[in-house]
C-alpha atoms as a PDB file:
ATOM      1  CA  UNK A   1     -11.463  11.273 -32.477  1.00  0.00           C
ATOM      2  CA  UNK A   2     -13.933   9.027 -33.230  1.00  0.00           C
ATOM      3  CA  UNK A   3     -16.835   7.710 -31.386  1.00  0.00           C
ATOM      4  CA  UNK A   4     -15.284   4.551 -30.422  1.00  0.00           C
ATOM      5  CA  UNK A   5     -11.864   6.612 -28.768  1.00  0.00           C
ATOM      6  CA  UNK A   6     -14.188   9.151 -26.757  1.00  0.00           C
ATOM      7  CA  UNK A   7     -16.303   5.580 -25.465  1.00  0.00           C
ATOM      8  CA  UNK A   8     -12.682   4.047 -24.874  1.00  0.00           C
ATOM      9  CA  UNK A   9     -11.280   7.432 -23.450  1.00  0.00           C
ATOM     10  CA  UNK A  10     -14.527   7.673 -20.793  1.00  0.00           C
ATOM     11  CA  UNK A  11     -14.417   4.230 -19.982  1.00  0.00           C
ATOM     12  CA  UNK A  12     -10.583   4.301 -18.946  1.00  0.00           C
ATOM     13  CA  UNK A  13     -11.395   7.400 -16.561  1.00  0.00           C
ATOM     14  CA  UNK A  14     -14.303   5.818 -15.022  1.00  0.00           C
ATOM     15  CA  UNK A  15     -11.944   2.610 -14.213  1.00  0.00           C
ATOM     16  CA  UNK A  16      -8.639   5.082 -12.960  1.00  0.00           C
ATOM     17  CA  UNK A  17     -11.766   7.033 -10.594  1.00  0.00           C
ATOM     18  CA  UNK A  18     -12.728   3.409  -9.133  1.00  0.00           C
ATOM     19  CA  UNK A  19      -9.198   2.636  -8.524  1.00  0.00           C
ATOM     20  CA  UNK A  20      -8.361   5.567  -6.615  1.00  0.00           C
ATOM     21  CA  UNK A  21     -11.326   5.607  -4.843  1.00  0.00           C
ATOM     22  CA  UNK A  22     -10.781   2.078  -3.275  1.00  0.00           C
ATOM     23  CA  UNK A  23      -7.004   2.680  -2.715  1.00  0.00           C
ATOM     24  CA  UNK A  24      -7.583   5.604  -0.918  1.00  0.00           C
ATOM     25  CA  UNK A  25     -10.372   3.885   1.298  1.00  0.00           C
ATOM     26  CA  UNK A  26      -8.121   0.889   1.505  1.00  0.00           C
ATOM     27  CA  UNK A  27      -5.154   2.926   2.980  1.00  0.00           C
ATOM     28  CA  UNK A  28      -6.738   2.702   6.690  1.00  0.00           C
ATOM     29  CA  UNK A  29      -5.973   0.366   9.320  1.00  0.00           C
ATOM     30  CA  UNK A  30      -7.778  -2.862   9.213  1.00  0.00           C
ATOM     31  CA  UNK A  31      -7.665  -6.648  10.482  1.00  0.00           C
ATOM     32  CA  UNK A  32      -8.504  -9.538   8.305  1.00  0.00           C
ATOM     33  CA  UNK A  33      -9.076 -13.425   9.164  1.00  0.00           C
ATOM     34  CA  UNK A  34      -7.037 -15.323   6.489  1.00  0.00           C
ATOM     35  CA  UNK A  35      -9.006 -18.048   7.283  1.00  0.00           C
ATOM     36  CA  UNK A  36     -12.515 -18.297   8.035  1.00  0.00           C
ATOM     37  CA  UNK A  37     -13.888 -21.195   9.231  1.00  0.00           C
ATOM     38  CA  UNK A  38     -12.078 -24.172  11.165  1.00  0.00           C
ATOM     39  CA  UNK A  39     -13.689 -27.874  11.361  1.00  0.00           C
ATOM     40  CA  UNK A  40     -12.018 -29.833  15.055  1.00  0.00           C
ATOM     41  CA  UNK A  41     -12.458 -32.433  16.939  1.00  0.00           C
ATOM     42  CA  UNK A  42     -12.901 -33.018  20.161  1.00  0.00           C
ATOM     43  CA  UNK A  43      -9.250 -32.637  22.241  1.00  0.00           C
ATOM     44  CA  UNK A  44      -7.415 -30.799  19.039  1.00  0.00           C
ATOM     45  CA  UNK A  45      -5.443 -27.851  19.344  1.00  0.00           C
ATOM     46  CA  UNK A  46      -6.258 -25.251  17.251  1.00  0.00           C
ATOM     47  CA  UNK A  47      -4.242 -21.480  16.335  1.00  0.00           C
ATOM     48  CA  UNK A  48      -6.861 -18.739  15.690  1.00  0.00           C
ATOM     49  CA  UNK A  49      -4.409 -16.077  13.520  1.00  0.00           C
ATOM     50  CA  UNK A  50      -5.436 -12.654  12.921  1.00  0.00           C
ATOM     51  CA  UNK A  51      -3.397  -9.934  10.630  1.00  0.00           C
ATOM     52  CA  UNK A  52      -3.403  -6.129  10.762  1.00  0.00           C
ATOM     53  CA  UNK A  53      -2.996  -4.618   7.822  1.00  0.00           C
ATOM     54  CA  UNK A  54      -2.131  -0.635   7.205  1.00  0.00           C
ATOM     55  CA  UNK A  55      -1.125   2.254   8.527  1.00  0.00           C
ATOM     56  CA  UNK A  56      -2.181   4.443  12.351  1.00  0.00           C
ATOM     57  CA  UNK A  57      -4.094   7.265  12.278  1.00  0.00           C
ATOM     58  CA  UNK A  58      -0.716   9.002  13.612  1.00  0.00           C
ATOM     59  CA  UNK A  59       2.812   8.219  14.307  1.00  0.00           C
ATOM     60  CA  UNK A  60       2.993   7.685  17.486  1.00  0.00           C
ATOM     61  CA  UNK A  61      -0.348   5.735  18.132  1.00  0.00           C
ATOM     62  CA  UNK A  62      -0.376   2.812  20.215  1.00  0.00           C
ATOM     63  CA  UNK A  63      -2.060  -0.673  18.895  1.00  0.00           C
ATOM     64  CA  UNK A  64      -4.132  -2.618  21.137  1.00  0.00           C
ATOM     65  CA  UNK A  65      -5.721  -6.330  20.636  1.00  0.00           C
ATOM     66  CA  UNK A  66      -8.201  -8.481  22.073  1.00  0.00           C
ATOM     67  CA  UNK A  67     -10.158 -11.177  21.385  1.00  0.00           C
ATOM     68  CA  UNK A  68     -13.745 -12.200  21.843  1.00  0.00           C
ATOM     69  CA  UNK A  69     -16.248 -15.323  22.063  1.00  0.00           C
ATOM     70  CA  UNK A  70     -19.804 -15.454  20.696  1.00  0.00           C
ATOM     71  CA  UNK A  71     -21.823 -18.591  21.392  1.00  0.00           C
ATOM     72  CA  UNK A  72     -24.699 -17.781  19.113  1.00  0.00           C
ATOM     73  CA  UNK A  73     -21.865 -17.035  16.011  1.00  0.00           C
ATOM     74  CA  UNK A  74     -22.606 -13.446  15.690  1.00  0.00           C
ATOM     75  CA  UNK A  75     -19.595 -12.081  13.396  1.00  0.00           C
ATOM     76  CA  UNK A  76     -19.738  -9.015  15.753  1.00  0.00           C
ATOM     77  CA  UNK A  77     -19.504 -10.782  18.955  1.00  0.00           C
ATOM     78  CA  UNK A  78     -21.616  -8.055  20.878  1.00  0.00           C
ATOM     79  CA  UNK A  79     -21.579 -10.159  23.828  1.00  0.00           C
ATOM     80  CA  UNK A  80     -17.973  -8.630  24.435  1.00  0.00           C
ATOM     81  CA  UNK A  81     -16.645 -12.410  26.470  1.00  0.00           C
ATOM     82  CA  UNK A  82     -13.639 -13.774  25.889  1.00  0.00           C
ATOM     83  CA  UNK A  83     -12.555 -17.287  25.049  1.00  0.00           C
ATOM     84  CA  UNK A  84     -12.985 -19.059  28.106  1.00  0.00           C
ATOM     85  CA  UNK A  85     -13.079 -16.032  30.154  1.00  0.00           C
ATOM     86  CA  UNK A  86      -9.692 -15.636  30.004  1.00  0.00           C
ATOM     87  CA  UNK A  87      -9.364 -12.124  30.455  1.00  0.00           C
ATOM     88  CA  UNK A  88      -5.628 -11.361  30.120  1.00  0.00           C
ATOM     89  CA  UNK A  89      -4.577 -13.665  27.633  1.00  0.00           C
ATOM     90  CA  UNK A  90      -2.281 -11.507  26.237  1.00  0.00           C
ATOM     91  CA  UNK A  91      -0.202 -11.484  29.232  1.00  0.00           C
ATOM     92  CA  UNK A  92      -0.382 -15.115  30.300  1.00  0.00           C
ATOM     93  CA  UNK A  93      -1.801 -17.873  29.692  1.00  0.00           C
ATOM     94  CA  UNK A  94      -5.094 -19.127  31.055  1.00  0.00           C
ATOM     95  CA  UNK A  95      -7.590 -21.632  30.718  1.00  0.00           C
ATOM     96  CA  UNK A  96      -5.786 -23.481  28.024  1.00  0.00           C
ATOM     97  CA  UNK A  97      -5.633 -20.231  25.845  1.00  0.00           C
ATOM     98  CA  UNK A  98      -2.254 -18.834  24.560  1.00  0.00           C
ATOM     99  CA  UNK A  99      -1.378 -15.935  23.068  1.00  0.00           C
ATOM    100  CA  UNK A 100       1.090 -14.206  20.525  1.00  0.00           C
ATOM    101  CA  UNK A 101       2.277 -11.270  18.471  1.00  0.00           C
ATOM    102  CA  UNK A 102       4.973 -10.935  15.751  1.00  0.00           C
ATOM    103  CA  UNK A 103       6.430  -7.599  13.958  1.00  0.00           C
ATOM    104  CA  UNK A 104       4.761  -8.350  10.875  1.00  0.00           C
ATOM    105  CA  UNK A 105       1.138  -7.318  12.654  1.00  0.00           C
ATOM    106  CA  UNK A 106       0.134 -11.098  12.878  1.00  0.00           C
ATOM    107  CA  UNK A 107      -1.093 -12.024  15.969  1.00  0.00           C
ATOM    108  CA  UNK A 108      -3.187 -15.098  17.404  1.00  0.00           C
ATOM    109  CA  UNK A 109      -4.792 -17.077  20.037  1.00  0.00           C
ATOM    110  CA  UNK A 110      -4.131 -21.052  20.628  1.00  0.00           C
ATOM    111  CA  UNK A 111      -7.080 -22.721  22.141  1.00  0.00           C
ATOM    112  CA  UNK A 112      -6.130 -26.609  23.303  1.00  0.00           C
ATOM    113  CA  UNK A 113      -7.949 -29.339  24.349  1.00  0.00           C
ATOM    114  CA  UNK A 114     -10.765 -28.667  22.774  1.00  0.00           C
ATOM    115  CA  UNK A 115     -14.664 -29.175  23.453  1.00  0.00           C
ATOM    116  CA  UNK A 116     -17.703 -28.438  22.383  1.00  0.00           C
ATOM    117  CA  UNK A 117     -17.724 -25.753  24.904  1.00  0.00           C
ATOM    118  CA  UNK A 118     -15.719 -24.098  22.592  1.00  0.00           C
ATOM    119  CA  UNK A 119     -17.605 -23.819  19.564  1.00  0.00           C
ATOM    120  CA  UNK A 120     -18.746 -20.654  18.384  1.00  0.00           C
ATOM    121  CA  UNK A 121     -17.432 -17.574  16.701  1.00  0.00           C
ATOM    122  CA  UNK A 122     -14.165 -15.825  17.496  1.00  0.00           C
ATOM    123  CA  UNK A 123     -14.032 -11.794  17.089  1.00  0.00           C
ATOM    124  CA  UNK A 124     -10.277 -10.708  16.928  1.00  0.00           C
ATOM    125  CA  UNK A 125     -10.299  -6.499  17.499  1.00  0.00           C
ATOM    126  CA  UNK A 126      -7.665  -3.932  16.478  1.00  0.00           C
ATOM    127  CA  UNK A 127      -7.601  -0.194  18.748  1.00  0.00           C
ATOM    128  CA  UNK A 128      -5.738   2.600  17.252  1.00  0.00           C
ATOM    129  CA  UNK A 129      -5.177   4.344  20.156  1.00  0.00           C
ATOM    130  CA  UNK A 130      -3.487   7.645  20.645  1.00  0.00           C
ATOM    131  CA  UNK A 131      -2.286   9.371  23.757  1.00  0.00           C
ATOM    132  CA  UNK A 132      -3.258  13.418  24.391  1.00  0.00           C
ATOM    133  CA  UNK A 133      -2.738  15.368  27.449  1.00  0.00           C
ATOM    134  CA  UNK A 134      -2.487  12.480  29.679  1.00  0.00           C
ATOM    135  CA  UNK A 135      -5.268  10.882  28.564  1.00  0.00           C
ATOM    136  CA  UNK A 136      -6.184   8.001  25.318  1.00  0.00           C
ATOM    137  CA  UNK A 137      -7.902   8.690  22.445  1.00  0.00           C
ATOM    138  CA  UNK A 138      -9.606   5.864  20.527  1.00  0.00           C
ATOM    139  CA  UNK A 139      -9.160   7.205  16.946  1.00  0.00           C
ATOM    140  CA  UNK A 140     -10.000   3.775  15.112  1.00  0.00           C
ATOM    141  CA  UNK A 141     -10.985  -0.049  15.675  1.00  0.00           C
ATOM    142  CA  UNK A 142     -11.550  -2.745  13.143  1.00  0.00           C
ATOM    143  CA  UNK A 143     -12.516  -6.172  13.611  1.00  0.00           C
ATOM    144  CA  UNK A 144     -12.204  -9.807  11.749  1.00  0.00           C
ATOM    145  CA  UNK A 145     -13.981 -13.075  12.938  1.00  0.00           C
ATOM    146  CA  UNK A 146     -13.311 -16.724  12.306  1.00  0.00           C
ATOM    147  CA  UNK A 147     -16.102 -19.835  12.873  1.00  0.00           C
ATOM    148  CA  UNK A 148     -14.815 -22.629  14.852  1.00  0.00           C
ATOM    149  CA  UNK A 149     -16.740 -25.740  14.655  1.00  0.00           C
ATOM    150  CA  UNK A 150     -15.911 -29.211  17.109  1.00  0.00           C
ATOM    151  CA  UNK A 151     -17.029 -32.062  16.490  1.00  0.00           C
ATOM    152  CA  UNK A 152     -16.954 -35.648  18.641  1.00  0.00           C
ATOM    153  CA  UNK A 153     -15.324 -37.443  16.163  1.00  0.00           C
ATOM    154  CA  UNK A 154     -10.966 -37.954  16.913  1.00  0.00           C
ATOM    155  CA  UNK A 155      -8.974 -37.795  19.845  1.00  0.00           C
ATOM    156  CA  UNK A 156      -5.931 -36.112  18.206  1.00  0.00           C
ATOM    157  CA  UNK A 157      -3.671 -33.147  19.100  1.00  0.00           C
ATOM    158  CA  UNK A 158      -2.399 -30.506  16.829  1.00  0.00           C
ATOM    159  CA  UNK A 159      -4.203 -29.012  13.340  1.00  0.00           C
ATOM    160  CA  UNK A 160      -3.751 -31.376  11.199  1.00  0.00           C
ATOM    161  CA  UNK A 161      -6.835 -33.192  12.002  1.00  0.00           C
ATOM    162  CA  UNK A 162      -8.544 -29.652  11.924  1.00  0.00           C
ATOM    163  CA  UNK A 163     -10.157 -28.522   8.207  1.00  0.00           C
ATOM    164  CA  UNK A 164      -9.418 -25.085   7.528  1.00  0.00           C
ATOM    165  CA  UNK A 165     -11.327 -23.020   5.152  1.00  0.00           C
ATOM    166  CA  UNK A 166      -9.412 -19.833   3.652  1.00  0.00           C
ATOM    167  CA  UNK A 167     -10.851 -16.391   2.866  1.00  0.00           C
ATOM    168  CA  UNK A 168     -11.444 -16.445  -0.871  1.00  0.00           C
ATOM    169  CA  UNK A 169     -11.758 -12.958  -0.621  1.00  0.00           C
ATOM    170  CA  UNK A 170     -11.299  -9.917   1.972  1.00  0.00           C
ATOM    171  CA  UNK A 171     -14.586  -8.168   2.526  1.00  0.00           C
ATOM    172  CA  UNK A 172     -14.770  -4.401   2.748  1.00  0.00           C
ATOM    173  CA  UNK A 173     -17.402  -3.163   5.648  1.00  0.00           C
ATOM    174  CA  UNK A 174     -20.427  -1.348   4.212  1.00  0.00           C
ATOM    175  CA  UNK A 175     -19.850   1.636   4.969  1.00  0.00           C
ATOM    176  CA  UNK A 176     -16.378   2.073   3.997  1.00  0.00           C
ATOM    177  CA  UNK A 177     -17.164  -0.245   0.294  1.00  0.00           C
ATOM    178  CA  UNK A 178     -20.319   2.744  -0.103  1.00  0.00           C
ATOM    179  CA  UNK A 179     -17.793   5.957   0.804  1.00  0.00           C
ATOM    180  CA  UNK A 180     -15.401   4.537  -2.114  1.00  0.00           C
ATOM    181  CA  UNK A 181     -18.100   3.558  -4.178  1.00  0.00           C
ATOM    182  CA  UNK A 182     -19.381   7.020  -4.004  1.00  0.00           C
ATOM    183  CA  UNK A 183     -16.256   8.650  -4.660  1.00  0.00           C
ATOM    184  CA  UNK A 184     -15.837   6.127  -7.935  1.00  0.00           C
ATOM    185  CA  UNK A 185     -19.327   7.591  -9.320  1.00  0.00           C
ATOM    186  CA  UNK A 186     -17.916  11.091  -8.471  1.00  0.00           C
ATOM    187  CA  UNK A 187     -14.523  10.631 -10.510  1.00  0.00           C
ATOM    188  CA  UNK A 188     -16.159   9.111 -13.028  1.00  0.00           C
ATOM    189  CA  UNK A 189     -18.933  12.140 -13.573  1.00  0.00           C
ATOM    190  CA  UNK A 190     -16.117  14.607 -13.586  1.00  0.00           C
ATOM    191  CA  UNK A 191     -14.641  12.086 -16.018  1.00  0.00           C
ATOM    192  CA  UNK A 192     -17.213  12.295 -18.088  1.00  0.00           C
ATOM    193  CA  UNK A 193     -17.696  16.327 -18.370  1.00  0.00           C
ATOM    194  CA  UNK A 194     -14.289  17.368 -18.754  1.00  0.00           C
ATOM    195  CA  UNK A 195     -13.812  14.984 -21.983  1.00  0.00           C
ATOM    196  CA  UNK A 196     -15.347  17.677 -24.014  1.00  0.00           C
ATOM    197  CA  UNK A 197     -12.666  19.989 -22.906  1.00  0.00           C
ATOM    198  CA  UNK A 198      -9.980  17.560 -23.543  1.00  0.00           C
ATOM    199  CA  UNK A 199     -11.184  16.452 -26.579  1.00  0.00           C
ATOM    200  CA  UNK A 200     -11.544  20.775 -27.749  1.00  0.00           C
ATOM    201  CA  UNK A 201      -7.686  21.279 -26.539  1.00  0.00           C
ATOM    202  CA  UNK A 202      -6.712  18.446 -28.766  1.00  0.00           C
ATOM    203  CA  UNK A 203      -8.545  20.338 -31.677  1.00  0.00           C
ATOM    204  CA  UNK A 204      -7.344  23.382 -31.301  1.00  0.00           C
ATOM    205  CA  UNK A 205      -3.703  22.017 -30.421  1.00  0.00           C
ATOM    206  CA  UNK A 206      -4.245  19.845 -34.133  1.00  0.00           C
ATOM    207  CA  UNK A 207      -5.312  23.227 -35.186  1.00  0.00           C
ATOM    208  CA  UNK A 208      -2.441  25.144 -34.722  1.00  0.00           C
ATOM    209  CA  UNK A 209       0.188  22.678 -35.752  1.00  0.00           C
ATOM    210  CA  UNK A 210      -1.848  22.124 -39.166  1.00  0.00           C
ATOM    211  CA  UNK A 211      -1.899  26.382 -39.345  1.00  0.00           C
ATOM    212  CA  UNK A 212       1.772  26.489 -39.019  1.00  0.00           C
ATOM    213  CA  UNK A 213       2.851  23.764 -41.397  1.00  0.00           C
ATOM    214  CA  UNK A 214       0.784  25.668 -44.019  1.00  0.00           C
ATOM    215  CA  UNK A 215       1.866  28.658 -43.221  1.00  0.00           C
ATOM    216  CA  UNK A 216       5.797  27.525 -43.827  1.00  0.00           C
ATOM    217  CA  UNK A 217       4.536  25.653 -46.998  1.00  0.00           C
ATOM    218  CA  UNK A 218       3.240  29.450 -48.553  1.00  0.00           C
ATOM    219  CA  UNK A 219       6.375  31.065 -47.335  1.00  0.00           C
ATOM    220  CA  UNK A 220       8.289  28.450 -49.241  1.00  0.00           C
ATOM    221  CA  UNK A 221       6.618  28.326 -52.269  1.00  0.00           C
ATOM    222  CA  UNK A 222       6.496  32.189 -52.391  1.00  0.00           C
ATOM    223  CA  UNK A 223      10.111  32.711 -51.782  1.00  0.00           C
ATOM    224  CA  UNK A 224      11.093  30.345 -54.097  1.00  0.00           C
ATOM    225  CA  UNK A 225       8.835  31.980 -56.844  1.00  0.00           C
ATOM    226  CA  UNK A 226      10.399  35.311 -56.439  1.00  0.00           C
ATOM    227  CA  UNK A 227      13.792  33.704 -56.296  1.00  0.00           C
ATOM    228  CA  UNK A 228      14.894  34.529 -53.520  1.00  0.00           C
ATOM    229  CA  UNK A 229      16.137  31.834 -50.036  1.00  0.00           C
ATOM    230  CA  UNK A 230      13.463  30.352 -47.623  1.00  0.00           C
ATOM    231  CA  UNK A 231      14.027  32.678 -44.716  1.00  0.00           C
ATOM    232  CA  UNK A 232      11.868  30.408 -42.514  1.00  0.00           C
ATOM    233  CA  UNK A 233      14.228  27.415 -43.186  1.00  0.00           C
ATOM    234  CA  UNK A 234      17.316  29.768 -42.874  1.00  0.00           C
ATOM    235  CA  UNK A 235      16.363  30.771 -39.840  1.00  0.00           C
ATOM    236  CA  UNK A 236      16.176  26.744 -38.530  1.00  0.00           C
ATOM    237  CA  UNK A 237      19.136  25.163 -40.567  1.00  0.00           C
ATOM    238  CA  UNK A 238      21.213  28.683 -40.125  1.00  0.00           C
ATOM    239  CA  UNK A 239      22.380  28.591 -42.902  1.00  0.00           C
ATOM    240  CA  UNK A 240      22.002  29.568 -46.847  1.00  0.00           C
ATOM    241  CA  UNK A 241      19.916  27.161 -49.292  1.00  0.00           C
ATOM    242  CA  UNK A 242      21.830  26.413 -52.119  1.00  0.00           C
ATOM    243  CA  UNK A 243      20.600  26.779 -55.791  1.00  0.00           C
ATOM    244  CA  UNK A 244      21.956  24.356 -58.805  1.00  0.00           C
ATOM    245  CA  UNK A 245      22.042  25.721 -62.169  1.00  0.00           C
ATOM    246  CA  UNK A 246      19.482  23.100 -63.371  1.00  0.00           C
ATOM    247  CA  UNK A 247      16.836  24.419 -60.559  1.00  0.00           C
ATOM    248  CA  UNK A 248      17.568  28.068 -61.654  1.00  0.00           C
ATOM    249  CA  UNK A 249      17.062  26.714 -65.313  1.00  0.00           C
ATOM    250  CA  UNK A 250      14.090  25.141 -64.076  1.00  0.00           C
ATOM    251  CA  UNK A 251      13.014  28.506 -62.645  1.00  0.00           C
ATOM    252  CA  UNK A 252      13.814  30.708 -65.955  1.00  0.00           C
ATOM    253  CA  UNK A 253      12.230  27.904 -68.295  1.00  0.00           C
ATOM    254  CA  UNK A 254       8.881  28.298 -66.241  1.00  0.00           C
ATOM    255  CA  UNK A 255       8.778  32.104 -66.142  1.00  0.00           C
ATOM    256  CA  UNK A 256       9.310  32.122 -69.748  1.00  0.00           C
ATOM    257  CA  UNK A 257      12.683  32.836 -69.952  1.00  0.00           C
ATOM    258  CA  UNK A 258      15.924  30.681 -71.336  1.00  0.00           C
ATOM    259  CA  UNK A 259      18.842  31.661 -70.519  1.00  0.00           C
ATOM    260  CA  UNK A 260      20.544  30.080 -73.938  1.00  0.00           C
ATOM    261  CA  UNK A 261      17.969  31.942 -76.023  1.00  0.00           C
ATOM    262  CA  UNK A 262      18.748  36.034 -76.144  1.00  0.00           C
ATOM    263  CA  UNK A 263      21.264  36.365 -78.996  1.00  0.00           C
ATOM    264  CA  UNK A 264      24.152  38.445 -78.460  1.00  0.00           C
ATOM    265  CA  UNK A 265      24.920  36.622 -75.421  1.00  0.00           C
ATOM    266  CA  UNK A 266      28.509  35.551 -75.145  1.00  0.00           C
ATOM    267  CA  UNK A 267      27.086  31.977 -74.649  1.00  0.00           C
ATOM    268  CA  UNK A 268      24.215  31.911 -77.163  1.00  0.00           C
ATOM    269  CA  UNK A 269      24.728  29.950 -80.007  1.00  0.00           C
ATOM    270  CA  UNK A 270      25.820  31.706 -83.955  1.00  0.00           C
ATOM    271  CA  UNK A 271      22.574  33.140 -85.766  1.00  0.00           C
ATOM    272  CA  UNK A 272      23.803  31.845 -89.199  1.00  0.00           C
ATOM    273  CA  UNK A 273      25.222  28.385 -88.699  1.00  0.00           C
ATOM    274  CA  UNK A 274      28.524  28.431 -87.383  1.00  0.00           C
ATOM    275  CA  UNK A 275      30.794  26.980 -85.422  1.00  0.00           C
ATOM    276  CA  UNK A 276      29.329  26.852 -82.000  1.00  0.00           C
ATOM    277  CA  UNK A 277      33.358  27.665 -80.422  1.00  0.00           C
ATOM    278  CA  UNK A 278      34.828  30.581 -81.888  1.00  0.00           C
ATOM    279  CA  UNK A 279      37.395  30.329 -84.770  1.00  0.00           C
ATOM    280  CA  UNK A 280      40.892  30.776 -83.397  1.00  0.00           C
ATOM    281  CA  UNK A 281      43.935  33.322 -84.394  1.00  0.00           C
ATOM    282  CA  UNK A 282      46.735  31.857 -85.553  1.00  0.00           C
ATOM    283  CA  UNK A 283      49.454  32.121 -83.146  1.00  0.00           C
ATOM    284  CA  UNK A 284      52.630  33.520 -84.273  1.00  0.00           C
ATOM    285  CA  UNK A 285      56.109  31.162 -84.066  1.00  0.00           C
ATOM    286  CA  UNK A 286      58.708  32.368 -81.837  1.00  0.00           C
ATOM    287  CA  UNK A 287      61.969  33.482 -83.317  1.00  0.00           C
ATOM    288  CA  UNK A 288      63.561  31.587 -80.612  1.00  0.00           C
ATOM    289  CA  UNK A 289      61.782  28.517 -81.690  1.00  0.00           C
ATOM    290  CA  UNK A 290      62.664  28.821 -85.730  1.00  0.00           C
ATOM    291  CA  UNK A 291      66.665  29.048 -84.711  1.00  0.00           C
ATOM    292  CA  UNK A 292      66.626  26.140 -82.538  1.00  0.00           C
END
């Protein structure tokens, strides 16, 4: 292999490390914002959706949601206050906030009437939650946040008159993006050092196969000098090679020997110039024959 392949072959391992690294980070429960940032006026209604994405930590782990407000935008929303201080919106609605959840692990808020009261960030939180001995276990929570922006402009209802901006892109938290990128590097060095070995069991493997054919090739050429069958292809065709008179000709003419040239051979040609066929009796008429 040359030093292109090994460059090509190191390369490909490196990328098949990466891969496995993320998709094993990325198989955890998370929550993502498919869209990041909406732009309302003044008395809109606006849907704040949030998806969950993944599996549990277990099987029989309960989910729990909530949603928080942050005045001063913080993407965490430390402050831990919900919209409007409406504290059970997933029960009922209050304060002009509604609430809902569908199989599919989207769920939302719906703020209306809006102000500028409600501008700010909006924190929607994901609990894996398990239940042991009597009591619950937080074994995960992930988080996703969307800006909302108002502005005085309008006197609409609904979102139409609300500009949405989409997630280009789902972001990975830091710690989780250096885990995976740390397990990349890893696959990739162990990559790396076990090419040599791969690269020496495709040698020797080349090796042997090149040892063999030759190996066959001698036994042929050897059996067929001292006349006798291939046993090596007998053995794989089971059954006997058959010789033509030309190839055992061929044979005799290269060992010196020709089979037409020994005289006193009942097929070697007359020493003195005759006929090739011998000269034949004459055959005596039948009695029978001369009367009829």
């Amino acid at each position: 292999m040359d030093l292109q392949g090994k460059k090509g072959t190191a390369v490909l391992l490196c990328v098949l490390s990466y891969l496995a690294a993320w998709r094993g980070v990325a198989w955890t429960m998370k929550v993502i914002a498919p869209h990041i940032s909406f732009s309302c006026s003044e008395g809109n209604n606006v849907t704040l959706p949030c998806i969950i994405v993944g599996p549990l930590a277990g099987p029989h782990d309960k989910v729990g949601r909530n949603f928080f407000f942050s005045v001063n935008k913080d993407p965490k929303c430390p402050e831990k206050v919900h919209p409007r201080h409406a504290n059970e919106i997933f029960h009922k609605p209050q304060h002009g906030v509604y609430s809902g959840v569908n199989h599919k692990g989207k769920f939302w808020i719906t703020l209306t009437n809006l102000t500028l009261m409600d501008q700010g960030t909006y924190c929607c939180f994901v609990y894996d939650v398990a239940q042991k001995l009597n009591a619950t276990q937080l074994q995960q929570a992930k988080h996703a946040y969307i800006d909302l922006n108002i502005t005085k402009s309008g006197n609409g209802t609904g979102n139409e008159n609300c500009i949405i901006h989409d997630a280009s892109h789902i972001e990975m938290d830091p710690k989780e993006a250096s885990i995976a990128a740390g397990l990349a590097t890893a696959g990739c060095i162990m990559g790396v050092l076990s090419l040599p070995l791969i690269l020496l069991l495709v040698y020797k493997q080349r090796q042997s196969v090149v040892s063999t054919r030759r190996a066959h090739e001698l036994v042929r050429m050897d059996s067929e000098a001292q006349g006798h069958e291939n046993p090596v292809f007998e053995e794989v065709m089971g059954e006997a090679k058959t010789r033509t008179v030309a190839q055992i000709m061929r044979q005799q003419s290269e060992s010196g020997r020709h089979l037409l040239s020994e005289p006193n051979t009942p097929l070697s040609p007359p020493v003195h110039g005759d006929c090739f066929f011998p000269s034949q009796e004459p055959i005596p008429e039948s009695p029978d024959l001369v009367k009829i």
